[in-house]
Protein backbone atom coordinates (compact mmCIF):
# COMPACT_ATOMS: atom_id res chain seq x y z
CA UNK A 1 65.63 -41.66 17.10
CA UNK A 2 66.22 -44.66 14.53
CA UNK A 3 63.60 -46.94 13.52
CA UNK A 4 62.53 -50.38 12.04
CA UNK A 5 62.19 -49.82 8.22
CA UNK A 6 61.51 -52.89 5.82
CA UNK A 7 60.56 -51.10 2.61
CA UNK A 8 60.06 -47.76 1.28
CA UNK A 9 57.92 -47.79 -1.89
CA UNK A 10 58.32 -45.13 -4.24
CA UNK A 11 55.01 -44.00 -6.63
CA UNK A 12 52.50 -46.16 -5.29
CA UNK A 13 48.83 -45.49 -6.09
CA UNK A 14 46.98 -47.36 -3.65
CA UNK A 15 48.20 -46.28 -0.20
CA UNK A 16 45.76 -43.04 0.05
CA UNK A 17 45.05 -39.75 -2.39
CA UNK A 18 47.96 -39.00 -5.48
CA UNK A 19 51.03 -40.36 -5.74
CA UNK A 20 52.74 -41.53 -2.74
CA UNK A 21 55.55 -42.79 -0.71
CA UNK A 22 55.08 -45.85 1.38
CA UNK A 23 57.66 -46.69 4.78
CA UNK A 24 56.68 -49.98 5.78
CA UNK A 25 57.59 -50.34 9.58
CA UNK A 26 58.57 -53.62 11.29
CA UNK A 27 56.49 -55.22 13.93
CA UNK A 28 53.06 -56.24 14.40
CA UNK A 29 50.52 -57.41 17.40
CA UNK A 30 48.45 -58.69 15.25
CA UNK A 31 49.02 -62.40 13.52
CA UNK A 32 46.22 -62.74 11.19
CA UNK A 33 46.21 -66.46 9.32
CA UNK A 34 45.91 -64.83 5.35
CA UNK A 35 49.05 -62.03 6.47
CA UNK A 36 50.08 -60.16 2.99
CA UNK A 37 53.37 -58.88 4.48
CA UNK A 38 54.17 -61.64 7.09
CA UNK A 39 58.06 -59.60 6.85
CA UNK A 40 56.40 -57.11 8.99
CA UNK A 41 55.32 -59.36 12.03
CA UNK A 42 58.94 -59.33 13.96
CA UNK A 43 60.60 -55.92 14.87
CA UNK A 44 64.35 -58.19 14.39
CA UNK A 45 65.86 -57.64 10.83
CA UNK A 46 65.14 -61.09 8.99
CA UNK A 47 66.73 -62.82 6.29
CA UNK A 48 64.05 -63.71 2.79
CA UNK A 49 65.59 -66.92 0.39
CA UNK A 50 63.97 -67.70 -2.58
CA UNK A 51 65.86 -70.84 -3.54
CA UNK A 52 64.75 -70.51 -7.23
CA UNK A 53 66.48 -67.42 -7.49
CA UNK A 54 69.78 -68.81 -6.26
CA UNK A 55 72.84 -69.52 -8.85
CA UNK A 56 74.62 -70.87 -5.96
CA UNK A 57 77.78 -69.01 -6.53
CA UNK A 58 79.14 -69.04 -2.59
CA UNK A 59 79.32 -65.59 -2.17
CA UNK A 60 77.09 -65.53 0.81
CA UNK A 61 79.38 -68.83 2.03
CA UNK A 62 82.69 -66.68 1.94
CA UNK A 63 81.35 -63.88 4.51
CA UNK A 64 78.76 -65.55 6.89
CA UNK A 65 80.75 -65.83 10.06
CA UNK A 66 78.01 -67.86 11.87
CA UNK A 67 78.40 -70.63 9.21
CA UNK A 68 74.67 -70.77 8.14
CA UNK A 69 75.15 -70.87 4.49
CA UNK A 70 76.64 -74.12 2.78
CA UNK A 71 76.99 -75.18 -1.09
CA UNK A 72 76.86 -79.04 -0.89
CA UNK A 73 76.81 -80.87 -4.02
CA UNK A 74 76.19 -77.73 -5.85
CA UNK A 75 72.88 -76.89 -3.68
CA UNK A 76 72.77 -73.52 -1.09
CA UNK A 77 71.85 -74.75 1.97
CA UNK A 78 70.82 -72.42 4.27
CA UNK A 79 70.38 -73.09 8.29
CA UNK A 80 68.08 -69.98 9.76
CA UNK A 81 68.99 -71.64 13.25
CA UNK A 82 72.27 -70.29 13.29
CA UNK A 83 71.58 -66.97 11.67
CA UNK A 84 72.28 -63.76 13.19
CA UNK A 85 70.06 -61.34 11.08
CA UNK A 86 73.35 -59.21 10.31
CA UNK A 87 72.82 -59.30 6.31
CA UNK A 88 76.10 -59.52 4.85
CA UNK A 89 74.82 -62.47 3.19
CA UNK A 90 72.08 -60.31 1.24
CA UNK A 91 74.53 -57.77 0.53
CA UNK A 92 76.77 -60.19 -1.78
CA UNK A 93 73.86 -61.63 -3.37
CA UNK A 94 74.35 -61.26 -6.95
CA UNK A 95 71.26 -63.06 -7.89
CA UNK A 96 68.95 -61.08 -4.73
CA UNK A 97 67.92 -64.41 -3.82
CA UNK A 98 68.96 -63.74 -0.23
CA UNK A 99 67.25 -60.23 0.79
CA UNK A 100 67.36 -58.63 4.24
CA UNK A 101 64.07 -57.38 5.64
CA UNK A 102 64.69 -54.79 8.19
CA UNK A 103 66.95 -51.61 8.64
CA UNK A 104 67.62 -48.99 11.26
CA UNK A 105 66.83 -45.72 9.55
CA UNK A 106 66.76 -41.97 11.54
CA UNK A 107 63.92 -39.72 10.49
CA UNK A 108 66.21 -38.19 8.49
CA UNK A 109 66.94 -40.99 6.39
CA UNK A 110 63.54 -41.58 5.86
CA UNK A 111 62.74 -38.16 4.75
CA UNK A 112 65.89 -38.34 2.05
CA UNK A 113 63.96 -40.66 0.16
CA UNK A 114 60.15 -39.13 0.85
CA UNK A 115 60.96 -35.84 -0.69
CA UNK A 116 62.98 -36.93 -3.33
CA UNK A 117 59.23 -36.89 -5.18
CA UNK A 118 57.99 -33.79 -3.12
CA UNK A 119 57.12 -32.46 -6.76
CA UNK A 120 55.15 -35.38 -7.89
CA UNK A 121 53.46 -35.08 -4.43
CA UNK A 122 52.35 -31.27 -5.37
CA UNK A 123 51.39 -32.34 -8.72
CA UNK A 124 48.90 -35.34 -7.69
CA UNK A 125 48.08 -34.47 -4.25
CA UNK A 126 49.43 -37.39 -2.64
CA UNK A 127 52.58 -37.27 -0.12
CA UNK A 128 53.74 -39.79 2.67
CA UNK A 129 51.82 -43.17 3.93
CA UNK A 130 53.14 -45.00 6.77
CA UNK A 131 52.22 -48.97 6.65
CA UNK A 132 53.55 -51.90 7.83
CA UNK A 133 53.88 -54.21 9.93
CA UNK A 134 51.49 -52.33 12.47
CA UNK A 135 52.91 -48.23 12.29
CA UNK A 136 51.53 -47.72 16.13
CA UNK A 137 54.01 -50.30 17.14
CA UNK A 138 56.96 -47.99 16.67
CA UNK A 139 54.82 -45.37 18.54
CA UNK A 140 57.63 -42.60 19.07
CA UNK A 141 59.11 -43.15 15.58
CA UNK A 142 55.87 -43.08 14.13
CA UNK A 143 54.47 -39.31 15.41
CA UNK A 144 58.39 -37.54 14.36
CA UNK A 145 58.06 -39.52 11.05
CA UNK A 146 54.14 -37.89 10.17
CA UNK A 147 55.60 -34.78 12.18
CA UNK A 148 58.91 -34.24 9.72
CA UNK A 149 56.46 -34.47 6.95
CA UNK A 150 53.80 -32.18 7.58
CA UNK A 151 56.60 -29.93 8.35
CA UNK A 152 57.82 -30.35 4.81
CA UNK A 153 53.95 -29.51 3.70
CA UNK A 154 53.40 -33.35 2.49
CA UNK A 155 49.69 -35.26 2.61
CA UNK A 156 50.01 -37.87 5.45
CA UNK A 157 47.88 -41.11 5.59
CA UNK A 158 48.87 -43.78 8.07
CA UNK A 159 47.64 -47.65 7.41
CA UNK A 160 46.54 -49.11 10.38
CA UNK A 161 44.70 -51.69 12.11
CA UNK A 162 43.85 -49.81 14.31
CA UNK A 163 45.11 -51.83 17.80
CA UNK A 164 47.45 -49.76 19.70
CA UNK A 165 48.50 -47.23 22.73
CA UNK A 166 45.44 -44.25 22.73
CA UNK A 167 47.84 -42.27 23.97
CA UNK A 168 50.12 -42.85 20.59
CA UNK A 169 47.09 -42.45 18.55
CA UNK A 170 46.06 -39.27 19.71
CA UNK A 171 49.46 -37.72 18.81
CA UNK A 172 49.78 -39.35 15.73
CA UNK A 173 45.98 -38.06 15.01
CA UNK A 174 47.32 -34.48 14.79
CA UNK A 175 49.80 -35.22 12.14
CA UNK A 176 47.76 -37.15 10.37
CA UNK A 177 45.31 -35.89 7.40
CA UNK A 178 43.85 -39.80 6.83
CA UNK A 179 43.54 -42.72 8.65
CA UNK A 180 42.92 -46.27 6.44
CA UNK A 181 42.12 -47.99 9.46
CA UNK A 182 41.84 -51.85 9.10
CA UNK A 183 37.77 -53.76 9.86
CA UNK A 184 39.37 -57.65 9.41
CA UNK A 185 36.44 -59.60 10.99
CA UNK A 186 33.57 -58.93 13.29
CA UNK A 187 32.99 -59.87 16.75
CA UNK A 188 35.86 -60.48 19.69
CA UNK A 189 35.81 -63.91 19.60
CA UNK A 190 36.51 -64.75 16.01
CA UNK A 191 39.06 -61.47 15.44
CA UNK A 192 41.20 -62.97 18.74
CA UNK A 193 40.99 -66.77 16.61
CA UNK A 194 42.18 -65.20 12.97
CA UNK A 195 44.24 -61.99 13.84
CA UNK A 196 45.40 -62.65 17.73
CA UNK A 197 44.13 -60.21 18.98
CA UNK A 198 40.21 -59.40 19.97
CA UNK A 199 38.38 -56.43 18.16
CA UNK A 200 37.02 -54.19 21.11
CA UNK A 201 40.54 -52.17 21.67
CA UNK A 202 40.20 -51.44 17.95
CA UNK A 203 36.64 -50.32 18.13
CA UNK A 204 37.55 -47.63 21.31
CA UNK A 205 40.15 -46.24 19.56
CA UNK A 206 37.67 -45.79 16.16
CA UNK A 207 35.87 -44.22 18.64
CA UNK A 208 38.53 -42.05 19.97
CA UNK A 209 39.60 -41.35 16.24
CA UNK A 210 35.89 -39.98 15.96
CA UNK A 211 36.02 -37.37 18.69
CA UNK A 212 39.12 -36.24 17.67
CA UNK A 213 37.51 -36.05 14.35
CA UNK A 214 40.12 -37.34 12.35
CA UNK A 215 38.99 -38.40 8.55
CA UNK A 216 39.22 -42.03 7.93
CA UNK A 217 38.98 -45.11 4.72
CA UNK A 218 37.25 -48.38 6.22
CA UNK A 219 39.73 -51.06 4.73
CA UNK A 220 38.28 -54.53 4.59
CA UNK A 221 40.06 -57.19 3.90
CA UNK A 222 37.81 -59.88 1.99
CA UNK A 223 38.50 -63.77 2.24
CA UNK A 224 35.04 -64.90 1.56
CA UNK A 225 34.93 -68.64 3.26
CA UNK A 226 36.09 -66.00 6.68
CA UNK A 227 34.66 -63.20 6.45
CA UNK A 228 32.22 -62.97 3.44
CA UNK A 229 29.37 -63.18 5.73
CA UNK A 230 25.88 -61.17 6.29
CA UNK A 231 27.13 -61.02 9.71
CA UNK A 232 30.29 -59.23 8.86
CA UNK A 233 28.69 -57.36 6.14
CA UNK A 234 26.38 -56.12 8.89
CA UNK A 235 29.28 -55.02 11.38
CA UNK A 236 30.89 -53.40 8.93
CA UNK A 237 28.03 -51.13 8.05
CA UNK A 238 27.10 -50.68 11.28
CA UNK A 239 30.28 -49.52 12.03
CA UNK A 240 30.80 -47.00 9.22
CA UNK A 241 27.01 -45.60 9.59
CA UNK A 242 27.94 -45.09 13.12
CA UNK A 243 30.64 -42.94 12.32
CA UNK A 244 28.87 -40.35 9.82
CA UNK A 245 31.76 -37.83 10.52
CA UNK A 246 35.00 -39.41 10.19
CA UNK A 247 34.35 -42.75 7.81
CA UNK A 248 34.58 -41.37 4.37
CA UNK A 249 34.91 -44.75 2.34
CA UNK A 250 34.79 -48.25 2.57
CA UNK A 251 37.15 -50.07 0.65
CA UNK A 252 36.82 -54.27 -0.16
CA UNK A 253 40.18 -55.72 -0.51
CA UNK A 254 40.00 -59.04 -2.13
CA UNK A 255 42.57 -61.64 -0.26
CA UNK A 256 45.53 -62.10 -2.78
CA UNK A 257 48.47 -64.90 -2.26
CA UNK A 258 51.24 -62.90 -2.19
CA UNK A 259 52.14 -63.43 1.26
CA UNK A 260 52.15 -67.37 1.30
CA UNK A 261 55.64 -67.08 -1.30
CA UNK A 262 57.10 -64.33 1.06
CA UNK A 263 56.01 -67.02 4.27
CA UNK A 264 57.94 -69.57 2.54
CA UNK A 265 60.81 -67.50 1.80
CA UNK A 266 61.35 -66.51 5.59
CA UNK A 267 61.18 -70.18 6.61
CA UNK A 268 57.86 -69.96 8.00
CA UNK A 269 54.58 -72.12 7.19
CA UNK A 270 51.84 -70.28 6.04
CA UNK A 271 48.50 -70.23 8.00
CA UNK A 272 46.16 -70.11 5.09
CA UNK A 273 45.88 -70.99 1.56
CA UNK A 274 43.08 -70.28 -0.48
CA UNK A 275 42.29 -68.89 -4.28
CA UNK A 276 41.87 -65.51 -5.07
CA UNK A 277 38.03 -64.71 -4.88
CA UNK A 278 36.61 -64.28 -8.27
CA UNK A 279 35.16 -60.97 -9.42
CA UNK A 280 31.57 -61.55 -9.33
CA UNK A 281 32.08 -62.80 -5.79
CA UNK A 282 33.77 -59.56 -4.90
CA UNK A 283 31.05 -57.27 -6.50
CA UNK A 284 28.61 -58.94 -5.12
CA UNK A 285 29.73 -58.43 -1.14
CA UNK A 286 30.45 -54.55 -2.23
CA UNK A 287 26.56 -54.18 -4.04
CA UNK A 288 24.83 -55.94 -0.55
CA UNK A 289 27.27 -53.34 0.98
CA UNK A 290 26.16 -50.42 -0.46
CA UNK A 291 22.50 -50.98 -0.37
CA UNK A 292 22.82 -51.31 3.69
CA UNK A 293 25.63 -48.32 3.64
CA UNK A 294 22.93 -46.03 1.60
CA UNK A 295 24.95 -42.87 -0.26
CA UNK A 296 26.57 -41.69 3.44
CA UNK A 297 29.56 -44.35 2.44
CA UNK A 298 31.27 -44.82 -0.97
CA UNK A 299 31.86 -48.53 -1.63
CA UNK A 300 35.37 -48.92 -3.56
CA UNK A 301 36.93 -52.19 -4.47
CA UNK A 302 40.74 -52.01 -4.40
């Protein structure tokens, strides 16, 4: 069963416990305005440009056979209209400024690369993280991905916001040692306006997550003129306090800007701009945090 595979991200430190391996899946339900990985929205293969990067040699010209590459005057121009998402343009790219952003991968593609750093895994106690994109989008590809590797005796974590099939979920659950499940705004109304999608499916299947009793990291996104509210503050310790048994952590994950370059590169507009939130700003949402968490919750900024 192949599946939608955008990146695979060898010794990453942030993704869950140890050192890990991160498979980024394509396609998301979700289409939040501050997006850090807006190459994960559409299941299709797309093509990234970054014009600065371009030497515009004509190597992408010479094998395009929709025509949407031209050197005019010594400039690339590059018509997405036409483009097919095949990636023979990318492939020729001496300079990478034309990348492709999707691949059809098997399972057992995927788990080549995993365990290529099952010792490091052993060593740190880390293993496998599935991200995207939204994982529970790829449902079926998903559960044999977290199945292969707790057959090969790896750590799983899955990244997650959390809105998706129960039914997927509760497979996925029993492959699946943590859950950083996503808390992006509080209240239906405003997470249907900023992410597309309103919050109450998410909350059920928190809930579900809970009886199943599945161990999970709160991960909340902060973009303070959003979401740096008492109000959210409040819903997000409401939320973790009501779920003594499963929420381990919360985590604060300042809004960065890497996604508005990647936007641009993909021919799309970004939805929001804003600077990264200074420290004190941050520190200050995670100390009025803690004090209404108590010690049931550790605070951690990422």
């Amino acid at each position: 069963m192949p599946g939608t595979v955008f990146n695979i991200q060898r010794f990453s430190l942030f993704d869950g416990p140890g050192v890990r391996t991160v498979v980024f899946l394509k396609g998301c339900p979700l289409h939040c305005i501050w997006c850090h990985n807006p190459e994960g929205l559409s299941m299709e293969r797309q093509i990234m440009y970054n014009a600065d990067r371009c030497i515009g040699c004509g190597a992408c010209v010479e094998v395009c056979e929709p025509g949407c590459h031209i050197i005019k005057d010594g400039f690339h121009i590059y018509d997405r209209s036409r483009c097919i998402g095949c990636g023979k343009c990318a492939e020729v790219c001496y300079s990478l400024a034309l990348t492709a952003e999707g691949s059809y991968m098997t399972v057992d593609d995927v788990m080549d690369t995993v365990l290529r750093d099952a010792g490091v895994y052993r060593d740190s106690g880390g293993g496998m993280t599935l991200s995207g994109g939204e994982p529970l989008m790829q449902g079926a590809f998903a559960i044999e991905l977290m199945k292969a590797a707790k057959e090969n005796g790896l750590h799983t974590c899955i990244e997650t916001s959390g809105f998706g099939s129960a039914e997927v979920l509760t497979e996925i659950a029993s492959y699946t040692d943590l859950f950083l499940l996503d808390y992006k705004v509080t209240g239906d109304e405003a997470h249907k306006k900023l992410c597309g999608v309103p919050q109450t499916p998410i909350l059920h299947n928190l809930d579900l997550l809970d009886r199943l009793g599945a161990s999970i990291v709160l991960r909340c996104p902060l973009i303070p003129d959003i979401n740096g509210t008492t109000e959210h503050m409040e819903g997000i310790a409401k939320t973790a306090l009501s779920h003594p048994g499963s929420i381990k952590e919360i985590h604060i994950e300042p809004y960065h800007r890497l996604g508005i370059s990647k936007a641009a590169q993909l021919g799309m507009k970004p939805t929001y701009e804003a600077d990264v939130p200074d420290k004190t700003i941050v520190q200050s949402f995670a100390d009025k945090l803690q004090q209404m968490c108590g010690d049931k919750v550790k605070v951690i900024i990422n």
